[in-house]
PDB file of N, CA and C in Angstrom:
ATOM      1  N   UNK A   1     123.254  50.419  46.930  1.00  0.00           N
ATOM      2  CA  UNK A   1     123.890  51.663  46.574  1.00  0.00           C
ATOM      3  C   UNK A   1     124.417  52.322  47.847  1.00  0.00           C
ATOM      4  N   UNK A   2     126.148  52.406  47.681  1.00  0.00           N
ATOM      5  CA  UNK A   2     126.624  53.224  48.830  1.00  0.00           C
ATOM      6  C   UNK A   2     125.858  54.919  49.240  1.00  0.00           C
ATOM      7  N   UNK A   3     125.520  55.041  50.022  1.00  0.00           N
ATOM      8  CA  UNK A   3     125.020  56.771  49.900  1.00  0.00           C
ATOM      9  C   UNK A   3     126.733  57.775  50.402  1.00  0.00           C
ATOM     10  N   UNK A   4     127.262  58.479  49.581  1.00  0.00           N
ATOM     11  CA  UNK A   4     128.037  59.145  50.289  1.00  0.00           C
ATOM     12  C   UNK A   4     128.060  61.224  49.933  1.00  0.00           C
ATOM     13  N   UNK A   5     128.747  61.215  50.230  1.00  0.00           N
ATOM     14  CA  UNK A   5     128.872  63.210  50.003  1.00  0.00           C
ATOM     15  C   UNK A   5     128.393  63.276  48.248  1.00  0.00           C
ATOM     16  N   UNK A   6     129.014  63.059  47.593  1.00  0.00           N
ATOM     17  CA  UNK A   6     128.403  63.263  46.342  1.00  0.00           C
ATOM     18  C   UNK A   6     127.184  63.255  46.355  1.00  0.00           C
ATOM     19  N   UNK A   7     126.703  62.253  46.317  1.00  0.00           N
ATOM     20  CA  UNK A   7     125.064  61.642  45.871  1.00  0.00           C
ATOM     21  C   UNK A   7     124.243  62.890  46.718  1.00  0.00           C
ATOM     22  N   UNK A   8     124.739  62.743  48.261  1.00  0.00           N
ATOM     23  CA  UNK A   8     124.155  63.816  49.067  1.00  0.00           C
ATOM     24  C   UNK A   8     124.294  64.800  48.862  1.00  0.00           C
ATOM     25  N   UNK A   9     125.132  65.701  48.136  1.00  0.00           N
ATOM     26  CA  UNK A   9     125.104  66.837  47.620  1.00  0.00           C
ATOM     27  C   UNK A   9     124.127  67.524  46.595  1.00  0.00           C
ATOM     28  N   UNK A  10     124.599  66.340  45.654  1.00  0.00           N
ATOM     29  CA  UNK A  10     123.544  66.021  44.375  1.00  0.00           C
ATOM     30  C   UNK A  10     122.289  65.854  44.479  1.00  0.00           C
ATOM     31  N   UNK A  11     121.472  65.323  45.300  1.00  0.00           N
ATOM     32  CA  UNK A  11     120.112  65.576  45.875  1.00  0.00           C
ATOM     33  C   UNK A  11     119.612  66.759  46.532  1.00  0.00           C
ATOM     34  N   UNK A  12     120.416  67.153  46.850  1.00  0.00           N
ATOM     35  CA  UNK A  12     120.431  68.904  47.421  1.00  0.00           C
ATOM     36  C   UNK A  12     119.935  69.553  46.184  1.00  0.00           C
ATOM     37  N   UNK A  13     121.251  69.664  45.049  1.00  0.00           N
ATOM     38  CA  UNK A  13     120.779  70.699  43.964  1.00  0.00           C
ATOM     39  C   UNK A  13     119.603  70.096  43.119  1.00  0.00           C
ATOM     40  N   UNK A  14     119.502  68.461  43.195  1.00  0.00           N
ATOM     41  CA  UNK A  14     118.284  68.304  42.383  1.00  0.00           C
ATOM     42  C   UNK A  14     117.382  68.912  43.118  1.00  0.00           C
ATOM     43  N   UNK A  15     116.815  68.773  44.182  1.00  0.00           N
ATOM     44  CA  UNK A  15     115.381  69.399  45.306  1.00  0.00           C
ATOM     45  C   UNK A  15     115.488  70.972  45.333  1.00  0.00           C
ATOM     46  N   UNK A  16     116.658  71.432  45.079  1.00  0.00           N
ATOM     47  CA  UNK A  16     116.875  73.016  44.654  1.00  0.00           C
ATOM     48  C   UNK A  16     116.031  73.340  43.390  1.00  0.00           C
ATOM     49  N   UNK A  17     116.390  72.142  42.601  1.00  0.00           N
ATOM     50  CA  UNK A  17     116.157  72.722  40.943  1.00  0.00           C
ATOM     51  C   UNK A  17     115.022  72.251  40.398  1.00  0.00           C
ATOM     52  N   UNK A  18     114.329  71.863  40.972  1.00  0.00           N
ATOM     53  CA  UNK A  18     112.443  71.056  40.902  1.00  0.00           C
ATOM     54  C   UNK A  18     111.261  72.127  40.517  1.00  0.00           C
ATOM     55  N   UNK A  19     110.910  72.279  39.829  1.00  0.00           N
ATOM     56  CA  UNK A  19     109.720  73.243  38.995  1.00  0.00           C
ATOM     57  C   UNK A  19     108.696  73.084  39.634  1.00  0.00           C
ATOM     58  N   UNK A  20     108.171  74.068  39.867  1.00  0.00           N
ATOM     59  CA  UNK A  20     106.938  74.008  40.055  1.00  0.00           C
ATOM     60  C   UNK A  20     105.608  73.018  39.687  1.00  0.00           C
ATOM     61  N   UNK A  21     105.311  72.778  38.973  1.00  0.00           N
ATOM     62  CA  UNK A  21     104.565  72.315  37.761  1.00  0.00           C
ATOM     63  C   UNK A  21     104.877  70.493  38.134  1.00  0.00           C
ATOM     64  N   UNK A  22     106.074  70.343  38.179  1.00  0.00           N
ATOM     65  CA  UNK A  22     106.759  68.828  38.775  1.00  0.00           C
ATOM     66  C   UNK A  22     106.361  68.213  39.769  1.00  0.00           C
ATOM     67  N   UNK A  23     106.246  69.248  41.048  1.00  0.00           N
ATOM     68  CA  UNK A  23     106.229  69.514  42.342  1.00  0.00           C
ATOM     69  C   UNK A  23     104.447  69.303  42.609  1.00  0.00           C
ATOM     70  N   UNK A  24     104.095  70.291  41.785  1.00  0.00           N
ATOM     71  CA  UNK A  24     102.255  69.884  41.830  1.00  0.00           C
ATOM     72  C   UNK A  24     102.080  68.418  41.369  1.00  0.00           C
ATOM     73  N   UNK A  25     102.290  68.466  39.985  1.00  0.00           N
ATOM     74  CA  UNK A  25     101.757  67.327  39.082  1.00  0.00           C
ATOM     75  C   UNK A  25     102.258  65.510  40.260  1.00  0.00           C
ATOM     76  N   UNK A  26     103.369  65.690  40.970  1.00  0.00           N
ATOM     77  CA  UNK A  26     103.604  64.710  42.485  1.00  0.00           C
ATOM     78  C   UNK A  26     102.661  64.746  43.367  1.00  0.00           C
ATOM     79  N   UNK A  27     102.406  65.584  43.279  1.00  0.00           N
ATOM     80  CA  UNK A  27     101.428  66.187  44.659  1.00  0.00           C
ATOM     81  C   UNK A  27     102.135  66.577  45.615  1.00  0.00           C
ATOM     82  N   UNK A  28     103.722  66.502  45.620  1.00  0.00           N
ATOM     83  CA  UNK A  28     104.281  67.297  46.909  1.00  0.00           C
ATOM     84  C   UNK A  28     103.395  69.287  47.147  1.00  0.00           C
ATOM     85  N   UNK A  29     102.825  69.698  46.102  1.00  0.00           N
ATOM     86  CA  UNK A  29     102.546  70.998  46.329  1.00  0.00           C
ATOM     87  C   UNK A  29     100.790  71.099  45.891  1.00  0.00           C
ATOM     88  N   UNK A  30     100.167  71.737  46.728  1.00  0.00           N
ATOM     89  CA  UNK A  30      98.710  71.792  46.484  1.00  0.00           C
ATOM     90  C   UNK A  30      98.572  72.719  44.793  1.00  0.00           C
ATOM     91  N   UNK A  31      98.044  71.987  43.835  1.00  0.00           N
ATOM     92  CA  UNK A  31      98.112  73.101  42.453  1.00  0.00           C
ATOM     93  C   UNK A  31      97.517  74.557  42.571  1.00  0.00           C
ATOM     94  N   UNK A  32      98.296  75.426  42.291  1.00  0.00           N
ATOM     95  CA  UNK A  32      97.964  77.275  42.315  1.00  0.00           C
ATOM     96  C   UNK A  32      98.027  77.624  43.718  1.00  0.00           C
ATOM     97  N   UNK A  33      98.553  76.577  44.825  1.00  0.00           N
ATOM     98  CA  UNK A  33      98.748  77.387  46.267  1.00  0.00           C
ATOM     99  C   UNK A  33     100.070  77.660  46.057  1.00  0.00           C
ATOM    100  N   UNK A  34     100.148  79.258  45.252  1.00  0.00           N
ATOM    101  CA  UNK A  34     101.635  80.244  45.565  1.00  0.00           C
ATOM    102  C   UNK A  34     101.825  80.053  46.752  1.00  0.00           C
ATOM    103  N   UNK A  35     101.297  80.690  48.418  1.00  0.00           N
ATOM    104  CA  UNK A  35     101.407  80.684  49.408  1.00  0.00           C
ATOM    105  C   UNK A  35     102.976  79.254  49.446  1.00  0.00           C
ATOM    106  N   UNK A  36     102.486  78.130  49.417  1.00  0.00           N
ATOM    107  CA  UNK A  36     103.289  76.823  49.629  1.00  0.00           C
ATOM    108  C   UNK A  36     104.568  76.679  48.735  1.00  0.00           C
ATOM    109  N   UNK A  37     104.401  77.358  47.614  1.00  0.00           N
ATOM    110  CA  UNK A  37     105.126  77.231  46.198  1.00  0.00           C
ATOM    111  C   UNK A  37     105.904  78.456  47.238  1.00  0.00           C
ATOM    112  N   UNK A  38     105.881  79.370  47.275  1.00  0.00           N
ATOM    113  CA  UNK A  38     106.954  80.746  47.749  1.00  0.00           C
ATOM    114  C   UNK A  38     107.632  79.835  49.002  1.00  0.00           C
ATOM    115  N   UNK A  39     106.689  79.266  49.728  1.00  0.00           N
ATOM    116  CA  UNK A  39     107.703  78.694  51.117  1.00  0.00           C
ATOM    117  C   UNK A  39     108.726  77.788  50.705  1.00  0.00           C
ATOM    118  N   UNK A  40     108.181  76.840  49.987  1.00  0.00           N
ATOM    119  CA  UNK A  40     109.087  75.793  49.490  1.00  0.00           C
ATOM    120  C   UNK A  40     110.165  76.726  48.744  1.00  0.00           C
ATOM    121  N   UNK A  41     110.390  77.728  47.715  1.00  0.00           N
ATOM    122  CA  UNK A  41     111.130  78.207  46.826  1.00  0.00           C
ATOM    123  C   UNK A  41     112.239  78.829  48.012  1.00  0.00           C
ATOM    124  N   UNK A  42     111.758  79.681  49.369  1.00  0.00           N
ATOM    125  CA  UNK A  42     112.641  80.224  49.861  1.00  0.00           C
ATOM    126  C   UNK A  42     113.338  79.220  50.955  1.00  0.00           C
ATOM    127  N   UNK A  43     113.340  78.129  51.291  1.00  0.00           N
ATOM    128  CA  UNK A  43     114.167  77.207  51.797  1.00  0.00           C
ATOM    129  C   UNK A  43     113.536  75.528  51.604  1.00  0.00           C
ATOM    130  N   UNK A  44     113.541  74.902  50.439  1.00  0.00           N
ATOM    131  CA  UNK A  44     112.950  73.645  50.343  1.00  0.00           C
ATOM    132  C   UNK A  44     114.001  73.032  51.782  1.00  0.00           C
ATOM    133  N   UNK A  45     115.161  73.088  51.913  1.00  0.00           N
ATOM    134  CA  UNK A  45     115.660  72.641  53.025  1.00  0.00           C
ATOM    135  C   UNK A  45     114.813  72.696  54.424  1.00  0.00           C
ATOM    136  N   UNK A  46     114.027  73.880  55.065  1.00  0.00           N
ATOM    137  CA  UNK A  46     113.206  73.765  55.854  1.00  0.00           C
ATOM    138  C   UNK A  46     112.100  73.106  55.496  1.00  0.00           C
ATOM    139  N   UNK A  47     111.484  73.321  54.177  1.00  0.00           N
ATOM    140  CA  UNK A  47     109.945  72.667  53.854  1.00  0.00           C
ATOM    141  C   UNK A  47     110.035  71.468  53.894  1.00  0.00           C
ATOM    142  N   UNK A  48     111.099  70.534  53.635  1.00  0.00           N
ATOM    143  CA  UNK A  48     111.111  69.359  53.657  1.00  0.00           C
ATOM    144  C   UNK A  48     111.207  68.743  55.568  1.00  0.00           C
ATOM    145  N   UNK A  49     111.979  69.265  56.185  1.00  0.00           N
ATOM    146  CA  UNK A  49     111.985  69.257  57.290  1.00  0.00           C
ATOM    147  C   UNK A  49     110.335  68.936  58.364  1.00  0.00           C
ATOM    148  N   UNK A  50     109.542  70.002  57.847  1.00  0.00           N
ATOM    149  CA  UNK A  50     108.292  70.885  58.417  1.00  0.00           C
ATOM    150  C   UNK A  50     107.223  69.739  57.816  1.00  0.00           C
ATOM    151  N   UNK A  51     107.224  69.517  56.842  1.00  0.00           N
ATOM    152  CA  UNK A  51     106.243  68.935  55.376  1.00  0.00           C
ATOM    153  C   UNK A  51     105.810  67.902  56.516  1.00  0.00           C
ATOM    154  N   UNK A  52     104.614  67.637  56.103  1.00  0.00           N
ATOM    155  CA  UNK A  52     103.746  66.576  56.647  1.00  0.00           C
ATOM    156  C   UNK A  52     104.540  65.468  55.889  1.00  0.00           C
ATOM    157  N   UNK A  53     104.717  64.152  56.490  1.00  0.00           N
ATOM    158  CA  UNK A  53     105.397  62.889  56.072  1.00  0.00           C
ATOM    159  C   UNK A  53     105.256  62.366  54.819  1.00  0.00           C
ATOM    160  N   UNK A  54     104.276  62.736  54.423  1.00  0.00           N
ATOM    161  CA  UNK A  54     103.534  62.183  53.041  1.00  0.00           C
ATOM    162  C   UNK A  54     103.853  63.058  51.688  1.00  0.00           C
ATOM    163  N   UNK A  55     103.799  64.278  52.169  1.00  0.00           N
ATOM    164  CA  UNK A  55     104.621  65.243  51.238  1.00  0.00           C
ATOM    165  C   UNK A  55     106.033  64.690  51.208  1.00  0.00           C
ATOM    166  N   UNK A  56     106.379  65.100  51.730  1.00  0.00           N
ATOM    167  CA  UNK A  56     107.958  65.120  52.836  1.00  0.00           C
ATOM    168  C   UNK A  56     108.492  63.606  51.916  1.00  0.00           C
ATOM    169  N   UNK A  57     107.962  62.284  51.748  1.00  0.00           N
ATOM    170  CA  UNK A  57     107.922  61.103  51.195  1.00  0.00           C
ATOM    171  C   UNK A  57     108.200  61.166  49.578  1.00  0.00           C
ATOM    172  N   UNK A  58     106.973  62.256  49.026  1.00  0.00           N
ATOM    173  CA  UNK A  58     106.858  62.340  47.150  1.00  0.00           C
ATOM    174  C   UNK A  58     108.033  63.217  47.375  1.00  0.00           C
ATOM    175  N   UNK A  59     108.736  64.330  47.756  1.00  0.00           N
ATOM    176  CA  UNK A  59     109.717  64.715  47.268  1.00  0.00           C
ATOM    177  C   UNK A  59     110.786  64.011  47.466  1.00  0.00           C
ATOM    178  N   UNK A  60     111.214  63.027  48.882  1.00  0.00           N
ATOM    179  CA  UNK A  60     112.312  62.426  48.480  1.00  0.00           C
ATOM    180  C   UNK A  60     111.985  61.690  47.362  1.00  0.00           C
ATOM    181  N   UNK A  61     111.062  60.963  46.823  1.00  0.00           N
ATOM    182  CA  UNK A  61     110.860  59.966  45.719  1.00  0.00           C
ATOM    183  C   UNK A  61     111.417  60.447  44.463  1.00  0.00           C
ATOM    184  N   UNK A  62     111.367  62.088  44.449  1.00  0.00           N
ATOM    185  CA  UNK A  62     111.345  62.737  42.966  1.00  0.00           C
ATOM    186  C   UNK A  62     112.982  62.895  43.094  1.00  0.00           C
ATOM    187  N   UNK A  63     113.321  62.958  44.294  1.00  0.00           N
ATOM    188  CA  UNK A  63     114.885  63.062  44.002  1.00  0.00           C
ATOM    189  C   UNK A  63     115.715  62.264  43.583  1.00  0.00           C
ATOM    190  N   UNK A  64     115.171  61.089  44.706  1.00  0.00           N
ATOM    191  CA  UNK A  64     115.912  59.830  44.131  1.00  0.00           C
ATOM    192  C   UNK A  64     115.620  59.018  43.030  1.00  0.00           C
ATOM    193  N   UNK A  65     114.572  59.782  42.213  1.00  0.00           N
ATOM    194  CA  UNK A  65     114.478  59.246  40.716  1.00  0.00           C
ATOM    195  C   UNK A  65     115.602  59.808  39.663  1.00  0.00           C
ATOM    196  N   UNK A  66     115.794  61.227  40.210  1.00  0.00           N
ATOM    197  CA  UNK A  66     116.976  61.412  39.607  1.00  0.00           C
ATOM    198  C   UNK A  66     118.139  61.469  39.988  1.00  0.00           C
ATOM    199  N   UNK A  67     118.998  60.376  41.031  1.00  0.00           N
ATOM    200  CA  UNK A  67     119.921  60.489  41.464  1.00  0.00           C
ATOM    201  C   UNK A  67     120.275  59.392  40.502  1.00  0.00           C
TER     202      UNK A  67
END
């Protein structure tokens, strides 16, 4: 699969548009830590950045399940 601007865009708004509840039930987010849930909500672009590798890993996974 070529990766180009589309797809890369499109993984943007999917990791934008990821629920809470999604995000736990992966384990990218510790369950009922608001604290992590508010950081991630106000720039998943930095949290993914910051995220320990292993986190950082289940959310690309959840994206590219729906790309």
């Amino acid at each position: 699969m070529d990766f180009n601007f589309r797809m890369f865009h499109n993984a943007l708004r999917i990791m934008r548009s990821l629920d809470r509840d999604i995000l736990e039930n992966a384990g990218v987010l510790r369950a009922g830590d608001h604290e992590q849930w508010e950081e991630f909500r106000r720039d998943p672009y930095v949290w993914i950045l910051t995220a320990p590798d292993f986190e950082a890993n289940l959310l690309f996974r959840l994206v590219e399940n729906r790309l």
